[in-house]
N, C-alpha and C. Protein backbone atom coordinates (compact mmCIF):
# COMPACT_ATOMS: atom_id res chain seq x y z
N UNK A 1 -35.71 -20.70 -94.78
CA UNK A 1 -36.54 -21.30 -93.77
C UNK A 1 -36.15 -20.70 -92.42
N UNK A 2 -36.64 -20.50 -91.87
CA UNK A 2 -36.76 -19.67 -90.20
C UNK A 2 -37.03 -20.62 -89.26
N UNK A 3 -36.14 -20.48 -88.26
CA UNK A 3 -36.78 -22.01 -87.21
C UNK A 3 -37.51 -21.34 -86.51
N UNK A 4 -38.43 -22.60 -85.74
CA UNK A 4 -39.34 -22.29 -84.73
C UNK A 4 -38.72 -21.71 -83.78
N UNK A 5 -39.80 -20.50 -83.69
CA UNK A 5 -40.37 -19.41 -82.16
C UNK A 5 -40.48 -19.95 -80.87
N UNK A 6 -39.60 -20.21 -79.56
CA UNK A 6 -40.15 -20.71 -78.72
C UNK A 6 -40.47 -19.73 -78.16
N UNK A 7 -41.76 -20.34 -76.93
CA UNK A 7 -42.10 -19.62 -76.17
C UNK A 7 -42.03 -19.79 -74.71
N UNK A 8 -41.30 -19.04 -73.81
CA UNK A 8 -40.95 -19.26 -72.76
C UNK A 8 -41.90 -19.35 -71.57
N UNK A 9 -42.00 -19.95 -70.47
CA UNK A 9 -42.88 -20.46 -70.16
C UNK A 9 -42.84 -19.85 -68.64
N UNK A 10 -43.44 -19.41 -68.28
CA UNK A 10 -44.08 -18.37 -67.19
C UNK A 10 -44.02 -18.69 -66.40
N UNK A 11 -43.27 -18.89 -64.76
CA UNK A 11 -43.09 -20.03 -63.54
C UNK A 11 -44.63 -19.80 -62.98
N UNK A 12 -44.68 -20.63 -62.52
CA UNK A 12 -46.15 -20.43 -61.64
C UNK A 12 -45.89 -19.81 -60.50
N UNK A 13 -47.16 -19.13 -60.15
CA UNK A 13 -46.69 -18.26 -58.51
C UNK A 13 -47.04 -18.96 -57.75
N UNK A 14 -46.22 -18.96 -56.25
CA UNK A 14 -46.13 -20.02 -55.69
C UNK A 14 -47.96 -19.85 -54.57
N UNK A 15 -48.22 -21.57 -54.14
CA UNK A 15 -49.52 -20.98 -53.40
C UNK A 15 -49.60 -20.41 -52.30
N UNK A 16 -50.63 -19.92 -51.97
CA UNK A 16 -50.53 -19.05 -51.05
C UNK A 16 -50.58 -20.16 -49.65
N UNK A 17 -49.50 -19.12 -48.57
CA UNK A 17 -49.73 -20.07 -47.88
C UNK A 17 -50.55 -20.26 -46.92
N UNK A 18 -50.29 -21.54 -46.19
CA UNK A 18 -51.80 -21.94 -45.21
C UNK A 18 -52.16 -21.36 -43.77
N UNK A 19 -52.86 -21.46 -43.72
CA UNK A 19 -52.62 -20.53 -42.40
C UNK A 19 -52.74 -21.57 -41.01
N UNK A 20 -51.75 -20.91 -40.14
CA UNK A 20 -51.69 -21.90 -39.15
C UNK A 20 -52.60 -22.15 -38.09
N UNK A 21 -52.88 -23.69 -37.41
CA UNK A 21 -53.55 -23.90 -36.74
C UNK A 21 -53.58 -23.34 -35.38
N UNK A 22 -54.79 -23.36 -35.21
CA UNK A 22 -54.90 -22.36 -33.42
C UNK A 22 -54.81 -23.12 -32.69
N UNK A 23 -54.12 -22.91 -31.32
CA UNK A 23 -53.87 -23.50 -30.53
C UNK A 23 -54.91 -23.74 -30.09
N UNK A 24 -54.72 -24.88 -29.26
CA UNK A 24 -55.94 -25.34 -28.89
C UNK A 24 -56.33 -24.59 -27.26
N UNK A 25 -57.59 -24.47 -27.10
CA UNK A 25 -56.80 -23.18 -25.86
C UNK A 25 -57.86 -24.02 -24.37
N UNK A 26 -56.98 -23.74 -23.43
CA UNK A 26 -57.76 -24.72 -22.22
C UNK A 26 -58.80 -23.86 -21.69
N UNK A 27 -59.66 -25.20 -21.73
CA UNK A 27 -61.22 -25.19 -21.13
C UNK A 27 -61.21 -24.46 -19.80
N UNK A 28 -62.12 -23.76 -18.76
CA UNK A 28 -62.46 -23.46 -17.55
C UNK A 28 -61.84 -24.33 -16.62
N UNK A 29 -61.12 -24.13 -15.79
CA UNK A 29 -60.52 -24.63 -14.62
C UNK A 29 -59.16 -25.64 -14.87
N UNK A 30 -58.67 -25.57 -16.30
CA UNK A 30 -57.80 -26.46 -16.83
C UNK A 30 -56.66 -25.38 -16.49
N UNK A 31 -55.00 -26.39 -16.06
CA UNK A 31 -54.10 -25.36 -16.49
C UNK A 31 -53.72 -25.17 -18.51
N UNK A 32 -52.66 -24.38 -18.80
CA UNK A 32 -52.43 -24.33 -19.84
C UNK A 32 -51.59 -25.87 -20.66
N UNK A 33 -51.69 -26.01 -21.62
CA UNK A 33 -50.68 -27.35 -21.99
C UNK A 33 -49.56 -27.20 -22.04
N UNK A 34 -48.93 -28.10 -21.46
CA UNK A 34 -47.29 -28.13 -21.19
C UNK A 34 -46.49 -28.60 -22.40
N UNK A 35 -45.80 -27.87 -22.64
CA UNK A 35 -44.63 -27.73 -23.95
C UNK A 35 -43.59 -29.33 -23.69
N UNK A 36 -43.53 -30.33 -24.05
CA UNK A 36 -42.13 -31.33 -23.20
C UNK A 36 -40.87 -30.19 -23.52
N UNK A 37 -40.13 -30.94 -22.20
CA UNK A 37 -39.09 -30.42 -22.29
C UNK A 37 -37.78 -31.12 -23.25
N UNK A 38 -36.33 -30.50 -24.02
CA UNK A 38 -36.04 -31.23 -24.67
C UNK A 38 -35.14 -32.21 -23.75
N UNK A 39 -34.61 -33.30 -23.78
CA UNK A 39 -33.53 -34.21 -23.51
C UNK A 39 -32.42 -33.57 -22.74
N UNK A 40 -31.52 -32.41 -23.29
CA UNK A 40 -30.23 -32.01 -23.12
C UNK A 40 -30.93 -30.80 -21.92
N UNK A 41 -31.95 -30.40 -21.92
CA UNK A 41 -32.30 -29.52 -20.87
C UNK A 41 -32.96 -29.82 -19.46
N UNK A 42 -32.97 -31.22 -19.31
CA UNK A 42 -33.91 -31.87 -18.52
C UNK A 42 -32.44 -32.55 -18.00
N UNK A 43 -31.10 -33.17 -18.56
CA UNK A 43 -30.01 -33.37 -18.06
C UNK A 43 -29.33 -32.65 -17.53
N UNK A 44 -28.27 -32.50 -16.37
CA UNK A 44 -27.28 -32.01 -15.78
C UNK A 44 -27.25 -31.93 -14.28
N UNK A 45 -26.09 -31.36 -14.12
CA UNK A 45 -25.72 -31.37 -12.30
C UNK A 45 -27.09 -30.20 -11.87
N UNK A 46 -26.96 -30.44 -10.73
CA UNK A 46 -28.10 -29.53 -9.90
C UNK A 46 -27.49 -27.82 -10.11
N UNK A 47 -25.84 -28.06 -10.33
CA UNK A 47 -25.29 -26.60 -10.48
C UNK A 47 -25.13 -26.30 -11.32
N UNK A 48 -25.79 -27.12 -12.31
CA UNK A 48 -25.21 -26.55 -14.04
C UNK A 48 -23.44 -26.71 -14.40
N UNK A 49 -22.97 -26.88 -13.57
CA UNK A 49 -21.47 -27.20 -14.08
C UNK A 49 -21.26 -27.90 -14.92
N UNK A 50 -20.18 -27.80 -16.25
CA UNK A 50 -19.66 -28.71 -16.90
C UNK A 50 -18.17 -28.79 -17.57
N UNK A 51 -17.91 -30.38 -17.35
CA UNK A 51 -16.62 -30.70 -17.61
C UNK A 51 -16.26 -29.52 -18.70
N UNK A 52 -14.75 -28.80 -18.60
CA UNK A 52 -14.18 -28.16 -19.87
C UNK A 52 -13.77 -29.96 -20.92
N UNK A 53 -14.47 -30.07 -22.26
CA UNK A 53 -14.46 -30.51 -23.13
C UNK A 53 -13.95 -30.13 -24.14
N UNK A 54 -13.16 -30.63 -25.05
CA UNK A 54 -12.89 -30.54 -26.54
C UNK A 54 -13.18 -31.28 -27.70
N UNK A 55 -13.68 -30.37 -28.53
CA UNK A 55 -13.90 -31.86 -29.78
C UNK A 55 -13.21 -32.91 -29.88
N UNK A 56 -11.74 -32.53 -29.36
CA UNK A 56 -11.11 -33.50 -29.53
C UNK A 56 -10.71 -34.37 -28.35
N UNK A 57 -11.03 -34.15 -27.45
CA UNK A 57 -11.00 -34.81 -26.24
C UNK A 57 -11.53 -36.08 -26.12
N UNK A 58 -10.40 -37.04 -25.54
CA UNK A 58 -10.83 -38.35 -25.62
C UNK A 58 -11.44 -38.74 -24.11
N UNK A 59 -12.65 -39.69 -24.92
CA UNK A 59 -13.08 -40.41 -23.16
C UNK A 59 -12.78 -41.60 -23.24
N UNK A 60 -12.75 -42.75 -22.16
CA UNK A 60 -12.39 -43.66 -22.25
C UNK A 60 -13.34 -44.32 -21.24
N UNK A 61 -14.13 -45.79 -21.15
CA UNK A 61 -15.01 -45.93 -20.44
C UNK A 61 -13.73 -46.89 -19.03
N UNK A 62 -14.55 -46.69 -17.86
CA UNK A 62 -13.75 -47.17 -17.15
C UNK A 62 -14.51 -48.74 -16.59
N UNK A 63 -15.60 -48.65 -16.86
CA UNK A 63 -16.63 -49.33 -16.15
C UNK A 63 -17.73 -50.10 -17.18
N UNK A 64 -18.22 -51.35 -17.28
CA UNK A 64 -19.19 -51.65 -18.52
C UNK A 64 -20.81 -50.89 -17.61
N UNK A 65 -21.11 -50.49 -18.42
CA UNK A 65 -23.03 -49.83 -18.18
C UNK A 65 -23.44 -50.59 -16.97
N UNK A 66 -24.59 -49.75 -16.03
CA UNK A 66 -25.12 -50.53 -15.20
C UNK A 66 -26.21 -50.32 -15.28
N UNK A 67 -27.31 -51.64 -14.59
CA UNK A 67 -28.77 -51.55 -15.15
C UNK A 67 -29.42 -50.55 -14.57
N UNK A 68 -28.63 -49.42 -14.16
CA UNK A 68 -29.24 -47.74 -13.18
C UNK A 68 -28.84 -46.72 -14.64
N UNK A 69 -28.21 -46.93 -15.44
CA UNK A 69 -27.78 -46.32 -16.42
C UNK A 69 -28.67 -45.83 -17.10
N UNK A 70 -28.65 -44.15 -17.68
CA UNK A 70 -29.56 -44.49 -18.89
C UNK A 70 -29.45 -44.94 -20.46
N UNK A 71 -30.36 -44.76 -21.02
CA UNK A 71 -29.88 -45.39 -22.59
C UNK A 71 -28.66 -44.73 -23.09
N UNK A 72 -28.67 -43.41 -22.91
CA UNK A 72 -27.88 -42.70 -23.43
C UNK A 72 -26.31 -42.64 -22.95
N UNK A 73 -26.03 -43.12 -21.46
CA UNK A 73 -25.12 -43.65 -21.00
C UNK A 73 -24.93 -44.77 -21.07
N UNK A 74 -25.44 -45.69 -21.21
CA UNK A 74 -25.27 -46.95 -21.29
C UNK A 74 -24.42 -46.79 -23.19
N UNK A 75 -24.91 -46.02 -23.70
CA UNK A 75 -24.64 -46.11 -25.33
C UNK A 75 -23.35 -45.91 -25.32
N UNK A 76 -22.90 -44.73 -24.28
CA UNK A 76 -21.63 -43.84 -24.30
C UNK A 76 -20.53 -44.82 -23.51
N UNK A 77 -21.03 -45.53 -22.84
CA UNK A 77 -19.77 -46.44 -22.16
C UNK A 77 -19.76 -47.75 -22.78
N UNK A 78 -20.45 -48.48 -23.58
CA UNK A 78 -20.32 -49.23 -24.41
C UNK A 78 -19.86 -48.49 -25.98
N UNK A 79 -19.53 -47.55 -26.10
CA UNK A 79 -18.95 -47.26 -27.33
C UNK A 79 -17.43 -46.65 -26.92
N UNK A 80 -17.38 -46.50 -25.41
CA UNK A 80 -16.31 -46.27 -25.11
C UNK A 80 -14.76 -47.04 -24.52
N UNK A 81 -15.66 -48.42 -25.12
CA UNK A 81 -14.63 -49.06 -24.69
C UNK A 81 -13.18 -48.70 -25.12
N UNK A 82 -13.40 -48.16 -26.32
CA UNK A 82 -11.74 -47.81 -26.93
C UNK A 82 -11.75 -46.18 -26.85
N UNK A 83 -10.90 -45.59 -26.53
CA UNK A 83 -10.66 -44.03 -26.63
C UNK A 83 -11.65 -43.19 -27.62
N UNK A 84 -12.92 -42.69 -27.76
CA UNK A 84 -13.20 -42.32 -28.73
C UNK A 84 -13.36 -40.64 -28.38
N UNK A 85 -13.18 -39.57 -29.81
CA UNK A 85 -13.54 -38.27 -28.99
C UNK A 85 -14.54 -38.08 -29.11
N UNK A 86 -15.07 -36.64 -28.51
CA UNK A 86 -16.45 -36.32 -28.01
C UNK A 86 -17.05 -36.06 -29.10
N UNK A 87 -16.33 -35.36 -30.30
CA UNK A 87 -17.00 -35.34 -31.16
C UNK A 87 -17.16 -36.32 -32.29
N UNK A 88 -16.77 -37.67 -32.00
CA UNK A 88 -17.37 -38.93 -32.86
C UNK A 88 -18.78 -39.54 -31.72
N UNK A 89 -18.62 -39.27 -30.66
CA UNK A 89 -19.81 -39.68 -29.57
C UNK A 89 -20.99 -38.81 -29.80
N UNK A 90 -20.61 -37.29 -30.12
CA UNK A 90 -22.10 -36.76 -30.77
C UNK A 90 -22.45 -36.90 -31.78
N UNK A 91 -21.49 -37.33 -33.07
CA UNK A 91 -22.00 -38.04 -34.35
C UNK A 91 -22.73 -39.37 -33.86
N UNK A 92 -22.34 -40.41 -33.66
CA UNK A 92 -22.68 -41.50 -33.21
C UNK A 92 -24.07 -41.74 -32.32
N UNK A 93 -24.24 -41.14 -31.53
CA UNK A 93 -25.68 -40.63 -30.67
C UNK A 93 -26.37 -40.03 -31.32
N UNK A 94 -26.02 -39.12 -32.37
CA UNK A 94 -26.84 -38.20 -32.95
C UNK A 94 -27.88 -37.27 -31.91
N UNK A 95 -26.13 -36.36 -30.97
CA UNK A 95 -26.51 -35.54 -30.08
C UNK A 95 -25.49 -34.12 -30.02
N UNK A 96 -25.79 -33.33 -29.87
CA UNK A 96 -25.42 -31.60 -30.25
C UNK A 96 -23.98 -32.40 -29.51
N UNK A 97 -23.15 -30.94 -29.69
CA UNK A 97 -21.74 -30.86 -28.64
C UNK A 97 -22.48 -31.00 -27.22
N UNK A 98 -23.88 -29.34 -26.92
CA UNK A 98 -23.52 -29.41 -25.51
C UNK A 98 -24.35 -30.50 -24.86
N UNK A 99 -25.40 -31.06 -25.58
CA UNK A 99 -25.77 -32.23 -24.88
C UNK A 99 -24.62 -33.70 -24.23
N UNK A 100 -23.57 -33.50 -25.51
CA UNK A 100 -22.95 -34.51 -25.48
C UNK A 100 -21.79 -33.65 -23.67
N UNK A 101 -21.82 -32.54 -23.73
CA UNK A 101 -20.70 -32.08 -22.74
C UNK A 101 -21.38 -32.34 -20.87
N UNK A 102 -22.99 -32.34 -21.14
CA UNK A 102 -23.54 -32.40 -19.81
C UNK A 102 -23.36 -33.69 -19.71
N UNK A 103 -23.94 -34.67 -20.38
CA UNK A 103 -23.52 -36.18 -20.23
C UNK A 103 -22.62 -36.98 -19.77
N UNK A 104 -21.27 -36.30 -20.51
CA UNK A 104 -19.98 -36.74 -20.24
C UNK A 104 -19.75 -36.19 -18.72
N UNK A 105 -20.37 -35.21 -18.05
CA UNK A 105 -19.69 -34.10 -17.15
C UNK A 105 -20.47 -35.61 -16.28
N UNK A 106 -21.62 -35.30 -16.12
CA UNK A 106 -22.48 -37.15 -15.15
C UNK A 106 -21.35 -37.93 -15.04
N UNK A 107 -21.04 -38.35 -16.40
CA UNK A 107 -20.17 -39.66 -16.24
C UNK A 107 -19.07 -39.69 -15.61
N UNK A 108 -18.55 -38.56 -15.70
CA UNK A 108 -17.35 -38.42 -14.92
C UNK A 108 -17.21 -38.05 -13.29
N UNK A 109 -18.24 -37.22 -12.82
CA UNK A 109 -18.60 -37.20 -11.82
C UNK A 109 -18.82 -38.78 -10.93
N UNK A 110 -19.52 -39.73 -11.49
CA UNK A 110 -20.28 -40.74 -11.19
C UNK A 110 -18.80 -41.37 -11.30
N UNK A 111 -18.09 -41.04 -12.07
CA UNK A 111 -17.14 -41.85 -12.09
C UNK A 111 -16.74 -43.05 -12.62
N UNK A 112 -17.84 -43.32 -14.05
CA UNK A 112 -17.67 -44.46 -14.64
C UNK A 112 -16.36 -44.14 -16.31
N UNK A 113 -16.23 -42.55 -16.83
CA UNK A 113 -15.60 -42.23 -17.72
C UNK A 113 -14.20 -41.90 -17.39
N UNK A 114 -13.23 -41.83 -18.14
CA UNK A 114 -11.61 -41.01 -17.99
C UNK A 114 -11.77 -40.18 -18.95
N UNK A 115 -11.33 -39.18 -19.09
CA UNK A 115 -10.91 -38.20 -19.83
C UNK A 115 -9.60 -38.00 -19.73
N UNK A 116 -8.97 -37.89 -21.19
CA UNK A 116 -7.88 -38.00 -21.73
C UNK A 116 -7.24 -37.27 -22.65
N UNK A 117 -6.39 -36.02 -23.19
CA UNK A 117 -5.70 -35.09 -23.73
C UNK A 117 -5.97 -36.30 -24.88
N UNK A 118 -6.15 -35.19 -26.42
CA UNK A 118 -5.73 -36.01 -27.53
C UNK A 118 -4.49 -36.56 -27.44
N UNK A 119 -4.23 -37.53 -28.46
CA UNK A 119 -2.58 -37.83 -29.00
C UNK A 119 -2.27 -36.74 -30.09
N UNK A 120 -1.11 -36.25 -29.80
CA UNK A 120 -0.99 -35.27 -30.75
C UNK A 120 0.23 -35.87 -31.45
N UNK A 121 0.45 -36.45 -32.35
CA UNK A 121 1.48 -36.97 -33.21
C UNK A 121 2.70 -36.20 -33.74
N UNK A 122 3.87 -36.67 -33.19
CA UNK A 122 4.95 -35.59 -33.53
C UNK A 122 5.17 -36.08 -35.19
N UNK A 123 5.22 -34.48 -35.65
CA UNK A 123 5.03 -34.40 -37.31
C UNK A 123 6.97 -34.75 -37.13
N UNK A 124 6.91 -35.33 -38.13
CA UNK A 124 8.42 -35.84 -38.61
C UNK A 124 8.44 -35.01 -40.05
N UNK A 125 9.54 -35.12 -40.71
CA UNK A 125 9.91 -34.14 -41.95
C UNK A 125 9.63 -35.21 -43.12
N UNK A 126 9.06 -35.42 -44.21
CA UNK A 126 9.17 -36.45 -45.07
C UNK A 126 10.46 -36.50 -45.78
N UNK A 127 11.64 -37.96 -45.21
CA UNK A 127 12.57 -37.58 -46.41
C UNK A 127 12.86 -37.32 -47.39
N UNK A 128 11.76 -37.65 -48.40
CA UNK A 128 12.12 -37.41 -49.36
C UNK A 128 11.76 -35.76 -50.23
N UNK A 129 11.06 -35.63 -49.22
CA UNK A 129 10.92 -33.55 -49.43
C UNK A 129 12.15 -33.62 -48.95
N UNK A 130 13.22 -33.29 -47.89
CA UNK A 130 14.09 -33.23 -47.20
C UNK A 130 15.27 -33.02 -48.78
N UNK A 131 15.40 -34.50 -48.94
CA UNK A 131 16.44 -34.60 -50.43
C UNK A 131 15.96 -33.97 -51.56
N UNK A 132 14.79 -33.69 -51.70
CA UNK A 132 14.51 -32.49 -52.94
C UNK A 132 15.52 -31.35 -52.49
N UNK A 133 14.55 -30.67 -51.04
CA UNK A 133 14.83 -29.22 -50.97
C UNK A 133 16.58 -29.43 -50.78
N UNK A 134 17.35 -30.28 -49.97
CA UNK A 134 18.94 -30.72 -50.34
C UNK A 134 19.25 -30.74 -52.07
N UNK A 135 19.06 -31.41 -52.82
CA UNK A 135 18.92 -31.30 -54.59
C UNK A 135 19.07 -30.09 -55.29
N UNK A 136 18.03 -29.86 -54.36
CA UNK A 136 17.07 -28.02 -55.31
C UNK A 136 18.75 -27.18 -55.18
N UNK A 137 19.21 -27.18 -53.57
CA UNK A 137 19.50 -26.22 -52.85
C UNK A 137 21.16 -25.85 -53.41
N UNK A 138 21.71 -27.86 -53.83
CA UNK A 138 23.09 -28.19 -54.33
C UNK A 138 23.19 -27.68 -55.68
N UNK A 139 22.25 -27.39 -56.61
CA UNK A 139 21.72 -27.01 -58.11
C UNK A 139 22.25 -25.73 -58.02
N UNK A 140 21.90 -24.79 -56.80
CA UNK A 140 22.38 -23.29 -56.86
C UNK A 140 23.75 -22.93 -57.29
């Protein structure tokens, strides 16, 4: 007895694709339509300057939000009540690094944020690696 012949099955080609819509184009005496601008490009100092930041750089709020605030500051100094770094504030906002770096640069200017060096934790030796590699070393 001979088993069944399969037959392999041919992918489909994919459809063709659609073609894109035309802009819509302005009437006689109209200007052209304006693109919005995004969020992070419409923010910053008049000089473009900004705070040097690190992912790991902590802010700390100094001040609770004021009703001149915007949402996005108001978010950042109420989440800042405790040391958080910049890069849990652009997770959290669900905003790039450099949006999150012009923001912070406002706040600090304005003077409602601190900026603060990480904690860098002094690494200690684990004793008990310590008494191995002592063990290992007395074995010789």
């Amino acid at each position: 007895m001979t088993p069944p012949q399969r037959k392999r099955r041919e992918p489909k080609p994919p459809p063709p694709p659609r073609p894109k819509p035309a802009a819509p184009q302005p009437a006689d005496g109209e200007a052209e339509p304006k693109i919005p601008e995004r969020l992070y490009t419409v923010a910053g100092s008049e000089d473009g300057a900004r705070a040097e930041l690190d992912l790991v750089t902590l802010i700390v709020a100094r001040d609770a939000p004021q009703m001149a605030a915007s949402p996005e500051q108001a978010a950042v100094l109420r989440l800042c009540a405790n040391p958080l770094s910049v890069a849990e504030l652009s997770a959290y906002l669900n905003l790039p690094f450099s949006a999150m770096t012009v923001l912070i640069t406002e706040l600090i200017t304005a003077e409602l944020v601190q900026v603060r060096a990480p904690v860098v934790r002094r690494a200690l030796p684990d004793r008990s690696i310590l008494e191995a590699v002592m063990h290992g070393l007395q074995r010789l």
